[in-house]
PDB file of N, CA and C in Angstrom:
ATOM      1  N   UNK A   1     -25.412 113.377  50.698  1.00  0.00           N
ATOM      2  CA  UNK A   1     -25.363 114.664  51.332  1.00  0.00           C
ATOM      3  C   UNK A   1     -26.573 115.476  50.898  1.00  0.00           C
ATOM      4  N   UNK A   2     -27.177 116.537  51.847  1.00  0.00           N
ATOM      5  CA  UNK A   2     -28.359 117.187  51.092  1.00  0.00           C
ATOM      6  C   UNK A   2     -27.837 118.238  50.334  1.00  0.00           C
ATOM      7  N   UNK A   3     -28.187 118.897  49.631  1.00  0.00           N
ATOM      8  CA  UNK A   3     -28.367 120.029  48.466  1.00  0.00           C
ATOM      9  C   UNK A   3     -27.397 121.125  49.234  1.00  0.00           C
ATOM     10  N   UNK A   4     -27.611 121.931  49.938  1.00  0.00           N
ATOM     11  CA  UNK A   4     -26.749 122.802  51.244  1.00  0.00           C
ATOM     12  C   UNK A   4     -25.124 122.483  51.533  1.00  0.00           C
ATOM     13  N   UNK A   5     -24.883 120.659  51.223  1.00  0.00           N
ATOM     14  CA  UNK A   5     -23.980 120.335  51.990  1.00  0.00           C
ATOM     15  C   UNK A   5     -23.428 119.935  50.737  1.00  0.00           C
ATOM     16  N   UNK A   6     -23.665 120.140  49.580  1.00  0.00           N
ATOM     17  CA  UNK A   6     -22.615 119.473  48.128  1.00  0.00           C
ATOM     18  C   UNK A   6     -22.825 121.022  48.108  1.00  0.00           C
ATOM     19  N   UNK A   7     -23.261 122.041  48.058  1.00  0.00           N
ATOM     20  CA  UNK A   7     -22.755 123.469  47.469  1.00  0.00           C
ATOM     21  C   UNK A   7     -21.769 124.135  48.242  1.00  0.00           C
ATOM     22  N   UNK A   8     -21.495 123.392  49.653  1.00  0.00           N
ATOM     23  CA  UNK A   8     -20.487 123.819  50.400  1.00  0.00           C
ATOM     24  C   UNK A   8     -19.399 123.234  49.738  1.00  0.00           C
ATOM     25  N   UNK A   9     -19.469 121.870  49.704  1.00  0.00           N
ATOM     26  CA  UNK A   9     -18.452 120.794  49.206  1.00  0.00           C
ATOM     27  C   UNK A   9     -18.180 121.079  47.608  1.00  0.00           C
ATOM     28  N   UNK A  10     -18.826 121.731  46.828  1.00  0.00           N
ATOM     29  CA  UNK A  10     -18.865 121.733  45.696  1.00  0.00           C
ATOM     30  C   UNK A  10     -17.796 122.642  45.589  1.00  0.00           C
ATOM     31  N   UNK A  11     -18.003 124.019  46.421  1.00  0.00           N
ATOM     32  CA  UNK A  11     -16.714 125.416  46.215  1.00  0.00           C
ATOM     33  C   UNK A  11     -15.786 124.496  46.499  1.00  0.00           C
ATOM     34  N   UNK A  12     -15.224 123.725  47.233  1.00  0.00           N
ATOM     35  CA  UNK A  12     -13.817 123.061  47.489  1.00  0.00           C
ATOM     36  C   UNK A  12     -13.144 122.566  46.128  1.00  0.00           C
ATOM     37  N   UNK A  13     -14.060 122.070  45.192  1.00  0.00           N
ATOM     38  CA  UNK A  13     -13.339 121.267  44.427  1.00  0.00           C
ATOM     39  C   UNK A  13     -13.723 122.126  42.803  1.00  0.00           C
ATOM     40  N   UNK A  14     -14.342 123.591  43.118  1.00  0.00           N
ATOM     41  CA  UNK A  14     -14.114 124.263  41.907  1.00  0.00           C
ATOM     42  C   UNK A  14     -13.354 125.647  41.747  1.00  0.00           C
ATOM     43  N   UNK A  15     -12.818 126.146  40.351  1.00  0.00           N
ATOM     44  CA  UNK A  15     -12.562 127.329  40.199  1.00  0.00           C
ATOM     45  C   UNK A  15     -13.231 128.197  39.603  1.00  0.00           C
ATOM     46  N   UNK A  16     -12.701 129.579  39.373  1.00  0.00           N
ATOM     47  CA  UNK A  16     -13.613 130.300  39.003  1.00  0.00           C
ATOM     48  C   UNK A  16     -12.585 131.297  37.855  1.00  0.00           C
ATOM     49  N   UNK A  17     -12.871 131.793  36.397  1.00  0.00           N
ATOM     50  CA  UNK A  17     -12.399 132.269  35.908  1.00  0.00           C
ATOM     51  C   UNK A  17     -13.209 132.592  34.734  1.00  0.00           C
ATOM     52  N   UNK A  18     -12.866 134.413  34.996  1.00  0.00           N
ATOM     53  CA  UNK A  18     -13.918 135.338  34.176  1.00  0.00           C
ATOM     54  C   UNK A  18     -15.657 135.055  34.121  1.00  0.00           C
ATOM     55  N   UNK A  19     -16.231 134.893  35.519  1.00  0.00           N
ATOM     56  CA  UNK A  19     -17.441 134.184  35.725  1.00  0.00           C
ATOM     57  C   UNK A  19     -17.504 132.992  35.531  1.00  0.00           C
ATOM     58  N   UNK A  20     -17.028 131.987  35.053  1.00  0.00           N
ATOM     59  CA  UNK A  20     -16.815 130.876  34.596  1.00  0.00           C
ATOM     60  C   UNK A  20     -16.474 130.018  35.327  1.00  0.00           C
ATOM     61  N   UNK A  21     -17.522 128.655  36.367  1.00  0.00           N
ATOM     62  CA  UNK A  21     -16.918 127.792  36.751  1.00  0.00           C
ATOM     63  C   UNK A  21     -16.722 126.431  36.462  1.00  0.00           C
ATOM     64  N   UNK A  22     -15.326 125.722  36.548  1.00  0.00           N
ATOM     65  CA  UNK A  22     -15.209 124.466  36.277  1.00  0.00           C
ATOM     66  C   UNK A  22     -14.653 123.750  37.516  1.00  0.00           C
ATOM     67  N   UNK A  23     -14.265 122.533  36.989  1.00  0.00           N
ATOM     68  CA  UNK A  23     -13.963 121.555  38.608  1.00  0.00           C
ATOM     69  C   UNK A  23     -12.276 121.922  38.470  1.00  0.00           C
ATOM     70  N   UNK A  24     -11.674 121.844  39.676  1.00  0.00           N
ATOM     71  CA  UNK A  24     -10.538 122.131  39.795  1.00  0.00           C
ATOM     72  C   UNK A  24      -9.520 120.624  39.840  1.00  0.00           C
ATOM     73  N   UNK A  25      -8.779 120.377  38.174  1.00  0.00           N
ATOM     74  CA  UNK A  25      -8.190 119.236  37.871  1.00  0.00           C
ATOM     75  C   UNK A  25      -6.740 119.147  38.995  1.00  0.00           C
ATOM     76  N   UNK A  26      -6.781 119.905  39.746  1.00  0.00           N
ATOM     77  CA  UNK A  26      -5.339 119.477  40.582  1.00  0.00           C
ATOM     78  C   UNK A  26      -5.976 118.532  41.636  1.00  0.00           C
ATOM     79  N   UNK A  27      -7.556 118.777  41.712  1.00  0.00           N
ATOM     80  CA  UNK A  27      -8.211 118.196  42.858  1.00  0.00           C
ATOM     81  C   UNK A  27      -9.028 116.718  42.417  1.00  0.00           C
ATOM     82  N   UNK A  28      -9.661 117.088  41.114  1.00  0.00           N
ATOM     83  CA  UNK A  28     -10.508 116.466  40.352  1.00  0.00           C
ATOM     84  C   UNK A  28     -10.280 115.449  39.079  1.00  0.00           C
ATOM     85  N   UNK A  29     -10.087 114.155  38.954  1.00  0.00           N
ATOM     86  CA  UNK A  29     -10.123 114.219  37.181  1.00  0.00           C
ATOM     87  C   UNK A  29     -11.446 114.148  36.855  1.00  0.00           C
ATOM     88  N   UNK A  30     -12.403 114.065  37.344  1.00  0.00           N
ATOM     89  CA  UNK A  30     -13.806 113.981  36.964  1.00  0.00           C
ATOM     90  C   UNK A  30     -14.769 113.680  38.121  1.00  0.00           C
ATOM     91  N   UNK A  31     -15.314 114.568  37.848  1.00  0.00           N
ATOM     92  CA  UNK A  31     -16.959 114.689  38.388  1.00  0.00           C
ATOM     93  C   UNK A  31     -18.478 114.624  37.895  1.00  0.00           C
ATOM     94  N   UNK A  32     -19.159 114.212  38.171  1.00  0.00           N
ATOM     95  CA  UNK A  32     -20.182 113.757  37.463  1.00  0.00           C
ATOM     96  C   UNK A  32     -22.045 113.739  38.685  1.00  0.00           C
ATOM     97  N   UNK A  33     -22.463 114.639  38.245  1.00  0.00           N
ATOM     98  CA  UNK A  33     -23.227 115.157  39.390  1.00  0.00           C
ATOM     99  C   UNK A  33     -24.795 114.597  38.981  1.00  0.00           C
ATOM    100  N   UNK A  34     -24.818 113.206  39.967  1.00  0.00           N
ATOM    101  CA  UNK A  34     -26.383 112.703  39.524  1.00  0.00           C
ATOM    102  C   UNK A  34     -27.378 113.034  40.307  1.00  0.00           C
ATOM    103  N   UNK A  35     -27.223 113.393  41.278  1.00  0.00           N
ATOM    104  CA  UNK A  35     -28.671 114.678  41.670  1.00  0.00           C
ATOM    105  C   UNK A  35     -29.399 113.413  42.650  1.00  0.00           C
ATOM    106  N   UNK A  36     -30.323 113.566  42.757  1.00  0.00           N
ATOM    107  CA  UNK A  36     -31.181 112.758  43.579  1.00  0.00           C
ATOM    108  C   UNK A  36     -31.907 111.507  43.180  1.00  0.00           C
ATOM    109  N   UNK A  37     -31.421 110.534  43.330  1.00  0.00           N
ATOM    110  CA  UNK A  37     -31.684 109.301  42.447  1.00  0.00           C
ATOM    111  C   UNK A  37     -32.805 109.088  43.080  1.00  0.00           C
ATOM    112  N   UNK A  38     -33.579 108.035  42.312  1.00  0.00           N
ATOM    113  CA  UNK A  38     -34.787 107.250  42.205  1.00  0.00           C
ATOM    114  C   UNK A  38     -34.969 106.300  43.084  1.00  0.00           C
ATOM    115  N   UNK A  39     -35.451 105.860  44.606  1.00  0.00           N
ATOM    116  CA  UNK A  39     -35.721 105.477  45.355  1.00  0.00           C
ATOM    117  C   UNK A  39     -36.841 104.630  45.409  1.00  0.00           C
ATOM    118  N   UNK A  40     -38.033 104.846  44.599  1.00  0.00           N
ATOM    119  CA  UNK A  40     -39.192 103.929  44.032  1.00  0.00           C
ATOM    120  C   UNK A  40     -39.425 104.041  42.959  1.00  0.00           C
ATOM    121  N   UNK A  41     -39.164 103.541  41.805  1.00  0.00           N
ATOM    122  CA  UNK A  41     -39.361 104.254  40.668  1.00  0.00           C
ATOM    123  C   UNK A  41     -41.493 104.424  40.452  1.00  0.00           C
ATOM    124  N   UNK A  42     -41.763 105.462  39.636  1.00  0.00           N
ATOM    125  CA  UNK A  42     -42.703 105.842  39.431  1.00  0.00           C
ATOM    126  C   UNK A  42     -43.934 104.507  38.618  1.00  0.00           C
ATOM    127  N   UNK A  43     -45.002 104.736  38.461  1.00  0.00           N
ATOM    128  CA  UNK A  43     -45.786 103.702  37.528  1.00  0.00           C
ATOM    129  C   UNK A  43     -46.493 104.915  36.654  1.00  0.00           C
ATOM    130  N   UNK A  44     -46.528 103.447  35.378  1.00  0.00           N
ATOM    131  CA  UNK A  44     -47.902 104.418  34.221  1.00  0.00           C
ATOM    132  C   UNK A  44     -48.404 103.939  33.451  1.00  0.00           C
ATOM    133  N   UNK A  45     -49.196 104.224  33.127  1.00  0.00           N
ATOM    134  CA  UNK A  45     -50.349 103.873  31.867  1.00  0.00           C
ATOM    135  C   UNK A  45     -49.685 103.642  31.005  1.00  0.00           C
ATOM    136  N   UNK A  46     -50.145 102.807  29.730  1.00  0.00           N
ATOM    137  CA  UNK A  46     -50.193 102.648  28.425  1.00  0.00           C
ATOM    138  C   UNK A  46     -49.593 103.629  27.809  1.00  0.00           C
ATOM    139  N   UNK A  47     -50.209 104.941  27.878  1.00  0.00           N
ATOM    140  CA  UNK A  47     -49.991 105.914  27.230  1.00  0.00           C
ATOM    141  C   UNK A  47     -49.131 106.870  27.816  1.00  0.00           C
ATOM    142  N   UNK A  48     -48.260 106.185  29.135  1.00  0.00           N
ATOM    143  CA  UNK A  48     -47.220 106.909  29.637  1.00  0.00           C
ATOM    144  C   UNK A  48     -47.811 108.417  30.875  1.00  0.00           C
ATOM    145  N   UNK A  49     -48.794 108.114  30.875  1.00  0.00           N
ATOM    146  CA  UNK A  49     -49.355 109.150  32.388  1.00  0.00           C
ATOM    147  C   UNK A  49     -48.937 108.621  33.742  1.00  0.00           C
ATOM    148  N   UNK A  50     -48.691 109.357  34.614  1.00  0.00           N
ATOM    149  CA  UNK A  50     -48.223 109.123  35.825  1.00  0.00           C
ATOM    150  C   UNK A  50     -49.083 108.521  36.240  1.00  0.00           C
ATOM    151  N   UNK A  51     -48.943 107.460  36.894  1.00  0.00           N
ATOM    152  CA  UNK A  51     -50.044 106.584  37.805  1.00  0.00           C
ATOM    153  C   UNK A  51     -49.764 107.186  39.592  1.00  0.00           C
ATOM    154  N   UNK A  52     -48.479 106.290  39.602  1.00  0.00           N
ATOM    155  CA  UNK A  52     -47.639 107.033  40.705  1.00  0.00           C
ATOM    156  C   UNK A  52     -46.006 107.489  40.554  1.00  0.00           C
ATOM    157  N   UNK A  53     -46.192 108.830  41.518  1.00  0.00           N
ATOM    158  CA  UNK A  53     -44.915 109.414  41.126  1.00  0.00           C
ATOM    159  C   UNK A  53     -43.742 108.479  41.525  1.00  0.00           C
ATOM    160  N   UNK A  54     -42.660 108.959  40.963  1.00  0.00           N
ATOM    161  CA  UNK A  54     -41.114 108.172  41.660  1.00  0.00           C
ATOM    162  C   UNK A  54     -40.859 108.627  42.958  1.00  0.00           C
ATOM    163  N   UNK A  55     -40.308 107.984  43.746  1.00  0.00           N
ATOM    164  CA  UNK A  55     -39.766 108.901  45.245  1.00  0.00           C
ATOM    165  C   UNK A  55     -38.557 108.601  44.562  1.00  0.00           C
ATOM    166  N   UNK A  56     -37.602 110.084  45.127  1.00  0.00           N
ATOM    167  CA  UNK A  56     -36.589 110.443  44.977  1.00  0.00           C
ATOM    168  C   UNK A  56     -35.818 110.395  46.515  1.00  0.00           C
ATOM    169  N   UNK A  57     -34.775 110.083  46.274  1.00  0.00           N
ATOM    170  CA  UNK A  57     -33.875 110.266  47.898  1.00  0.00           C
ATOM    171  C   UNK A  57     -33.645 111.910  48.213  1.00  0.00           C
ATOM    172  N   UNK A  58     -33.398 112.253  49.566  1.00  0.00           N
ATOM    173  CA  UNK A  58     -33.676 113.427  49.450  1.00  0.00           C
ATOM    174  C   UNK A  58     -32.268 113.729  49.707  1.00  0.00           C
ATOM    175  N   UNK A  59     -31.454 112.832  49.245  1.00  0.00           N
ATOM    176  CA  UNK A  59     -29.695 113.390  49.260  1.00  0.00           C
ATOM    177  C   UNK A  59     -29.421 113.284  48.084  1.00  0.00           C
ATOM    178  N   UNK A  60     -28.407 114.640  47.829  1.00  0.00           N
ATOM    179  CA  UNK A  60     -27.584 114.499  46.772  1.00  0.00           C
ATOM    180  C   UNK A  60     -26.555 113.718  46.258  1.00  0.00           C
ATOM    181  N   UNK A  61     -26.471 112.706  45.590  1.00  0.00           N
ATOM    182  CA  UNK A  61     -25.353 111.897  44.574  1.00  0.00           C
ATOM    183  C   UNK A  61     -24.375 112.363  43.848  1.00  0.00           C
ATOM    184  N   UNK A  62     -23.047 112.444  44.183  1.00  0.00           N
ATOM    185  CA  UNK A  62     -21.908 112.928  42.840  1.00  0.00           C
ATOM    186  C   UNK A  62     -21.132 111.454  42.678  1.00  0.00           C
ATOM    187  N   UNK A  63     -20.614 111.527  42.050  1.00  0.00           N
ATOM    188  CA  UNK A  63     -19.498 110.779  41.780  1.00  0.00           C
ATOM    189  C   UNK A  63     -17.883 111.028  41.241  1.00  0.00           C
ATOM    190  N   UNK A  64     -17.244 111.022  42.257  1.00  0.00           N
ATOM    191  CA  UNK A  64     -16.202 111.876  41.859  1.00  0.00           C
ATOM    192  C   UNK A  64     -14.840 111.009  41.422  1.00  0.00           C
ATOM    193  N   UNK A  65     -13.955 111.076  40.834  1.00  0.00           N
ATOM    194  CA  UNK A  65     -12.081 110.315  40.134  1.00  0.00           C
ATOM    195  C   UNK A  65     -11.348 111.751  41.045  1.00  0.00           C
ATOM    196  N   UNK A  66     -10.912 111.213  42.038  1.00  0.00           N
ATOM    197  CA  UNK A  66     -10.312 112.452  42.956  1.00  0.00           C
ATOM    198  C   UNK A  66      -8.805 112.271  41.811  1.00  0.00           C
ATOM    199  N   UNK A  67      -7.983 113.492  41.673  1.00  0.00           N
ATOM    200  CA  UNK A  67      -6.691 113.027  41.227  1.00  0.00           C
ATOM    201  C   UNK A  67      -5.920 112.015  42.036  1.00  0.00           C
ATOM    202  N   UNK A  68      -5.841 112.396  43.183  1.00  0.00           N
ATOM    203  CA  UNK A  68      -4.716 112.095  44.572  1.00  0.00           C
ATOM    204  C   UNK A  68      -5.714 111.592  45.387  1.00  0.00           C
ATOM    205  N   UNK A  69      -4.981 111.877  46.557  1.00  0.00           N
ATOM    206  CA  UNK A  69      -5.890 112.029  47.817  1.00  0.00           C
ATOM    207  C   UNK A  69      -7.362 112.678  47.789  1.00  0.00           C
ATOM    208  N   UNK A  70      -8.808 112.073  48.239  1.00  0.00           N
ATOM    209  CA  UNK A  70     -10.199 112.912  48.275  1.00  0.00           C
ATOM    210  C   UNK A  70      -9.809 114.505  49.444  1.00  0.00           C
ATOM    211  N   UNK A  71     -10.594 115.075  48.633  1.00  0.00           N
ATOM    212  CA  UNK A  71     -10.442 116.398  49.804  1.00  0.00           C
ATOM    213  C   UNK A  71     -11.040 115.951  50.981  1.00  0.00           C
ATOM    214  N   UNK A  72     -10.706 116.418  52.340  1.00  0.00           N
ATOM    215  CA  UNK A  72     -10.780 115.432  53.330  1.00  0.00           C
ATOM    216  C   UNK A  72     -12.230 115.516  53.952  1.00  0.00           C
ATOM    217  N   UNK A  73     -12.719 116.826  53.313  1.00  0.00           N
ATOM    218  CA  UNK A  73     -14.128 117.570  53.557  1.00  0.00           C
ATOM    219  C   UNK A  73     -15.223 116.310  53.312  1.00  0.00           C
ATOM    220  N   UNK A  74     -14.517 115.515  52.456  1.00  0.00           N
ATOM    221  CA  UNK A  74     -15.393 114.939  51.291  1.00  0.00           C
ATOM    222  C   UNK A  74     -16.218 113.329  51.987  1.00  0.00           C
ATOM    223  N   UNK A  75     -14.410 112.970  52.812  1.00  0.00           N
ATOM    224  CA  UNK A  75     -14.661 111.769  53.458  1.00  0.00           C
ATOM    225  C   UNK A  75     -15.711 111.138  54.395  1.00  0.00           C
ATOM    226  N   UNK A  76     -16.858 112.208  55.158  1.00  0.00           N
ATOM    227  CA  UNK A  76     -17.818 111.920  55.552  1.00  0.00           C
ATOM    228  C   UNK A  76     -18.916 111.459  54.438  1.00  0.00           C
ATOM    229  N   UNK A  77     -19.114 112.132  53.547  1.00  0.00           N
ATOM    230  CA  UNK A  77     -20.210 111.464  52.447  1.00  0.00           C
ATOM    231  C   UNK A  77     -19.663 110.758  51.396  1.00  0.00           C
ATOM    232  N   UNK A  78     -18.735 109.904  51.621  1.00  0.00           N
ATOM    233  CA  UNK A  78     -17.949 108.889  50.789  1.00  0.00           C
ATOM    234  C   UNK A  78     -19.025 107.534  51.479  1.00  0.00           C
ATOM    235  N   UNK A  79     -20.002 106.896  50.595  1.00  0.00           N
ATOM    236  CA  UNK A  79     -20.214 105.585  50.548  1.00  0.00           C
ATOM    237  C   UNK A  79     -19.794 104.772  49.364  1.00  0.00           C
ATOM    238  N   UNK A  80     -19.881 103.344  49.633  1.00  0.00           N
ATOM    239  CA  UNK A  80     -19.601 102.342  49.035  1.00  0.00           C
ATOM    240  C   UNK A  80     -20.553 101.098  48.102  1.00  0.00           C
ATOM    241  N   UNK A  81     -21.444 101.801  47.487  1.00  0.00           N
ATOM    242  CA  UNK A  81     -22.543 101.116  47.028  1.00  0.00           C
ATOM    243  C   UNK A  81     -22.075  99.890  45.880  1.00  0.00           C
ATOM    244  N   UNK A  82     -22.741  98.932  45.882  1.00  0.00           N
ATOM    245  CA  UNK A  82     -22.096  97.658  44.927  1.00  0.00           C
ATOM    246  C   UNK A  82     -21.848  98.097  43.855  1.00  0.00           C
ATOM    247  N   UNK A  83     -20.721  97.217  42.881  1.00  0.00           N
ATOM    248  CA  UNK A  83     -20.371  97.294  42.055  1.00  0.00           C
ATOM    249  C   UNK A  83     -21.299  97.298  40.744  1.00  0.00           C
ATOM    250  N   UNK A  84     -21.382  97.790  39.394  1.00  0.00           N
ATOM    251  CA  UNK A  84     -21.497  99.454  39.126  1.00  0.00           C
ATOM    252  C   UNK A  84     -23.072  99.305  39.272  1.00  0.00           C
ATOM    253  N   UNK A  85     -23.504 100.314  39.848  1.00  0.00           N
ATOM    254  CA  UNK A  85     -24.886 100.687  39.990  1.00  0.00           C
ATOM    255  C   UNK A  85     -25.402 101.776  39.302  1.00  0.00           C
ATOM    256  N   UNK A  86     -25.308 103.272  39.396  1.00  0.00           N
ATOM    257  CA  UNK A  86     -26.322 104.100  38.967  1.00  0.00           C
ATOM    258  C   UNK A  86     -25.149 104.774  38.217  1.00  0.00           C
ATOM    259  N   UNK A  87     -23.917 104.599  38.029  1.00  0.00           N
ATOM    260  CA  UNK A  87     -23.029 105.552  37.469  1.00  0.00           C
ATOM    261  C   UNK A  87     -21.639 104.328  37.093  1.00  0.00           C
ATOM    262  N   UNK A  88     -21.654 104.659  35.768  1.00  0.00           N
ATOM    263  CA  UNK A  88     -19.907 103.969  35.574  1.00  0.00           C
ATOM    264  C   UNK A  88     -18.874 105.521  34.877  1.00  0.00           C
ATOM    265  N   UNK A  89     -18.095 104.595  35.132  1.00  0.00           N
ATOM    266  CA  UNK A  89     -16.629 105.386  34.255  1.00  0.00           C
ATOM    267  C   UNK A  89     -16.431 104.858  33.613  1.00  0.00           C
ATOM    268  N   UNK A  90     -16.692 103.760  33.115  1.00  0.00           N
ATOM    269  CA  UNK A  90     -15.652 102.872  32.193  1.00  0.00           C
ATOM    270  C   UNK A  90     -15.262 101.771  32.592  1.00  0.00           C
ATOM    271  N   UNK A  91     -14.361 100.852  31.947  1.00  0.00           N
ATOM    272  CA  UNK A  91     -14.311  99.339  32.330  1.00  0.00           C
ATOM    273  C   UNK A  91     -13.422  99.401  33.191  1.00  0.00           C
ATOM    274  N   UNK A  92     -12.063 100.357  33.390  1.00  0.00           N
ATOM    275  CA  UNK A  92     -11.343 100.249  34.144  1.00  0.00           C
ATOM    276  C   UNK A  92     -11.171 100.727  35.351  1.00  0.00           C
ATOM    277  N   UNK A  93     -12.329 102.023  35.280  1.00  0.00           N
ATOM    278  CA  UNK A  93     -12.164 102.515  36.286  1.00  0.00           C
ATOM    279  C   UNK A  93     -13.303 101.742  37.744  1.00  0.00           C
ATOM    280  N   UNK A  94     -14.096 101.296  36.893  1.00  0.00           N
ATOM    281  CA  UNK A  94     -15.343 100.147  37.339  1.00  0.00           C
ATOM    282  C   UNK A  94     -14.603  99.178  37.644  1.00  0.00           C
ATOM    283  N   UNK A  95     -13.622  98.442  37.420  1.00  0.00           N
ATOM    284  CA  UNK A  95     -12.691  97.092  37.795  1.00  0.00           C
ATOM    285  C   UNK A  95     -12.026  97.425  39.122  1.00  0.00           C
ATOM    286  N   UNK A  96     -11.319  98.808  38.720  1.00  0.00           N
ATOM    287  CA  UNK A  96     -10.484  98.963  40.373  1.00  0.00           C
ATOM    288  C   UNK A  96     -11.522  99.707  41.380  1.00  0.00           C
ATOM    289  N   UNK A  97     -12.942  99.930  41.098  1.00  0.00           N
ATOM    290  CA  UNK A  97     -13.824 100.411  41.786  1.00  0.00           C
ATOM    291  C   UNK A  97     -13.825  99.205  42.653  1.00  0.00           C
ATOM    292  N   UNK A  98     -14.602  98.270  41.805  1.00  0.00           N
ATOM    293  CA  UNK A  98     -14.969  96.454  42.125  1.00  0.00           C
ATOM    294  C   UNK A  98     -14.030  96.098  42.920  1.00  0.00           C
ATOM    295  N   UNK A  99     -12.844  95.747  42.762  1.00  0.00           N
ATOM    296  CA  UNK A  99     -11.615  95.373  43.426  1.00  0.00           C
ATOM    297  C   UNK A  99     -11.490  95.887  44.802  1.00  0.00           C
ATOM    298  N   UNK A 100     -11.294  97.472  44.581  1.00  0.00           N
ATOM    299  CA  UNK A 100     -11.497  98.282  46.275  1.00  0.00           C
ATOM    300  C   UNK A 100     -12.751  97.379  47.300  1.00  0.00           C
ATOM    301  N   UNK A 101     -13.919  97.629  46.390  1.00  0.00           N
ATOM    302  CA  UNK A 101     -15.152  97.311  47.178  1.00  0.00           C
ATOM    303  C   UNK A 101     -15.035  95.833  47.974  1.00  0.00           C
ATOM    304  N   UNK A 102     -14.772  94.588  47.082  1.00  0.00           N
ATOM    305  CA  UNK A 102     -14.464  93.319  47.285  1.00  0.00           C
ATOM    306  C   UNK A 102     -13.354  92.817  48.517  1.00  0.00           C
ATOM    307  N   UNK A 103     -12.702  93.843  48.501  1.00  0.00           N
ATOM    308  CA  UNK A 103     -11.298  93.801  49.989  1.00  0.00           C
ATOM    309  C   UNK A 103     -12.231  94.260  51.074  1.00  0.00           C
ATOM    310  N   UNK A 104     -12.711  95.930  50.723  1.00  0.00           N
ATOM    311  CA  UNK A 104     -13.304  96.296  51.974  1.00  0.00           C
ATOM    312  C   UNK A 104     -14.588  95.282  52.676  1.00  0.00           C
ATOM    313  N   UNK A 105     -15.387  94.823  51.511  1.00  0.00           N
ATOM    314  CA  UNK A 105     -17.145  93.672  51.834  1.00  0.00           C
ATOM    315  C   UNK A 105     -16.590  92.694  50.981  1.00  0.00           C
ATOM    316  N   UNK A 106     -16.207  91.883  51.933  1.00  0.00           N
ATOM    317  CA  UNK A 106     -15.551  90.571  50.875  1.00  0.00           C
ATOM    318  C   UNK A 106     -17.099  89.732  50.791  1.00  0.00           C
ATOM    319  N   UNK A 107     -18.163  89.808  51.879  1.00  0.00           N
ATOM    320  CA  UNK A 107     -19.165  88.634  51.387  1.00  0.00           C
ATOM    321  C   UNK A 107     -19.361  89.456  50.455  1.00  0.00           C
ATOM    322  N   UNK A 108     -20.527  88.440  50.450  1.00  0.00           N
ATOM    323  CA  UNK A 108     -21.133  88.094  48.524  1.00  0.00           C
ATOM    324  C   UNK A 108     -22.100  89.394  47.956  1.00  0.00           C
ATOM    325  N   UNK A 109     -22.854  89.771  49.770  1.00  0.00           N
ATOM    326  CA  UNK A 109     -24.539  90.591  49.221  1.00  0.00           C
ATOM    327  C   UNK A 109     -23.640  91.801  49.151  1.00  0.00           C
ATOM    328  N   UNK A 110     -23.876  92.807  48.437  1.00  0.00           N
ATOM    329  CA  UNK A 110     -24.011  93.816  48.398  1.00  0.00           C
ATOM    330  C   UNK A 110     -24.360  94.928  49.202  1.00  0.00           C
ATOM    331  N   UNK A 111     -23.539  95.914  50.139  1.00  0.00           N
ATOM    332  CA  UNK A 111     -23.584  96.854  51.046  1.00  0.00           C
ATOM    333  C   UNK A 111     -24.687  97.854  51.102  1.00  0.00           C
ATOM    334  N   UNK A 112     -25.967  97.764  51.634  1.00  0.00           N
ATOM    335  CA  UNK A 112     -26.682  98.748  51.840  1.00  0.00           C
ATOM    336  C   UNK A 112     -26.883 100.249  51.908  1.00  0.00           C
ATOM    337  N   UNK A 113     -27.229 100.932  50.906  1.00  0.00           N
ATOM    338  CA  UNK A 113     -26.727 102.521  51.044  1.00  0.00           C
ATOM    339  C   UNK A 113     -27.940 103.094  51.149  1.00  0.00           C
ATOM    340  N   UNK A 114     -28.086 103.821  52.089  1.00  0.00           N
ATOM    341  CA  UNK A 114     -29.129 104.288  52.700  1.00  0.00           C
ATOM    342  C   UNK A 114     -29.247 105.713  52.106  1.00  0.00           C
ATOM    343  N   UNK A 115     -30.263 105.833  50.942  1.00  0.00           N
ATOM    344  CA  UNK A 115     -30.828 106.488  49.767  1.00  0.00           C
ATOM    345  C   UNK A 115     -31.974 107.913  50.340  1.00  0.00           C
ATOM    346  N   UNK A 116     -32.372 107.575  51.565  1.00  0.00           N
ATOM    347  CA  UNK A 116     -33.489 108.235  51.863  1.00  0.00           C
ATOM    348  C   UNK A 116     -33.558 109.752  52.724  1.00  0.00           C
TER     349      UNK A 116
END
């Protein structure tokens, strides 16, 4: 989703108390907001100078543990990228990730997620 369209999506799944916002756990058990991933990664020198920059995708990445049901807002920018790639939870939550994925793309390659 671009930047515009997770700050819409973002008020859905937070609260607000005494200026203070957090994710809303009736909606959420965890969220985890990786921003615009790395699409080419960058090159460099020896001494670590940019040769060439990284391209970045120009959509925003979250990763969300809905409690229940996803808010339904959500279900258009729900993809399915192979098993664990740029973000884990943990072994278990990565197993029934894997498991889901494997029913829905039973071949072998890995589902294309279009980053750009």
């Amino acid at each position: 989703m671009t930047d515009a369209q997770w700050k819409t999506q973002k008020a859905k799944i937070e609260k607000e108390s005494e200026g203070q916002k957090y994710w809303d756990n009736e909606k959420t058990a965890s969220v985890v907001e990786l921003g615009h991933l790395v699409i080419t990664p960058g090159t460099y020198d020896k001494d670590g100078k940019v040769i060439t920059e990284p391209v970045l995708s120009s959509k925003y990445a979250v990763d969300i543990i809905w409690q229940d049901d996803e808010v339904s807002s959500f279900a258009t920018y729900k993809v399915w990228p192979a098993p664990v790639g740029i973000h884990s939870f943990g072994y278990d939550i990565d197993s029934e990730y894997a498991a889901a994925y494997y029913i829905l793309f039973p071949q072998p390659e890995p589902q294309p997620v279009d980053l750009s």
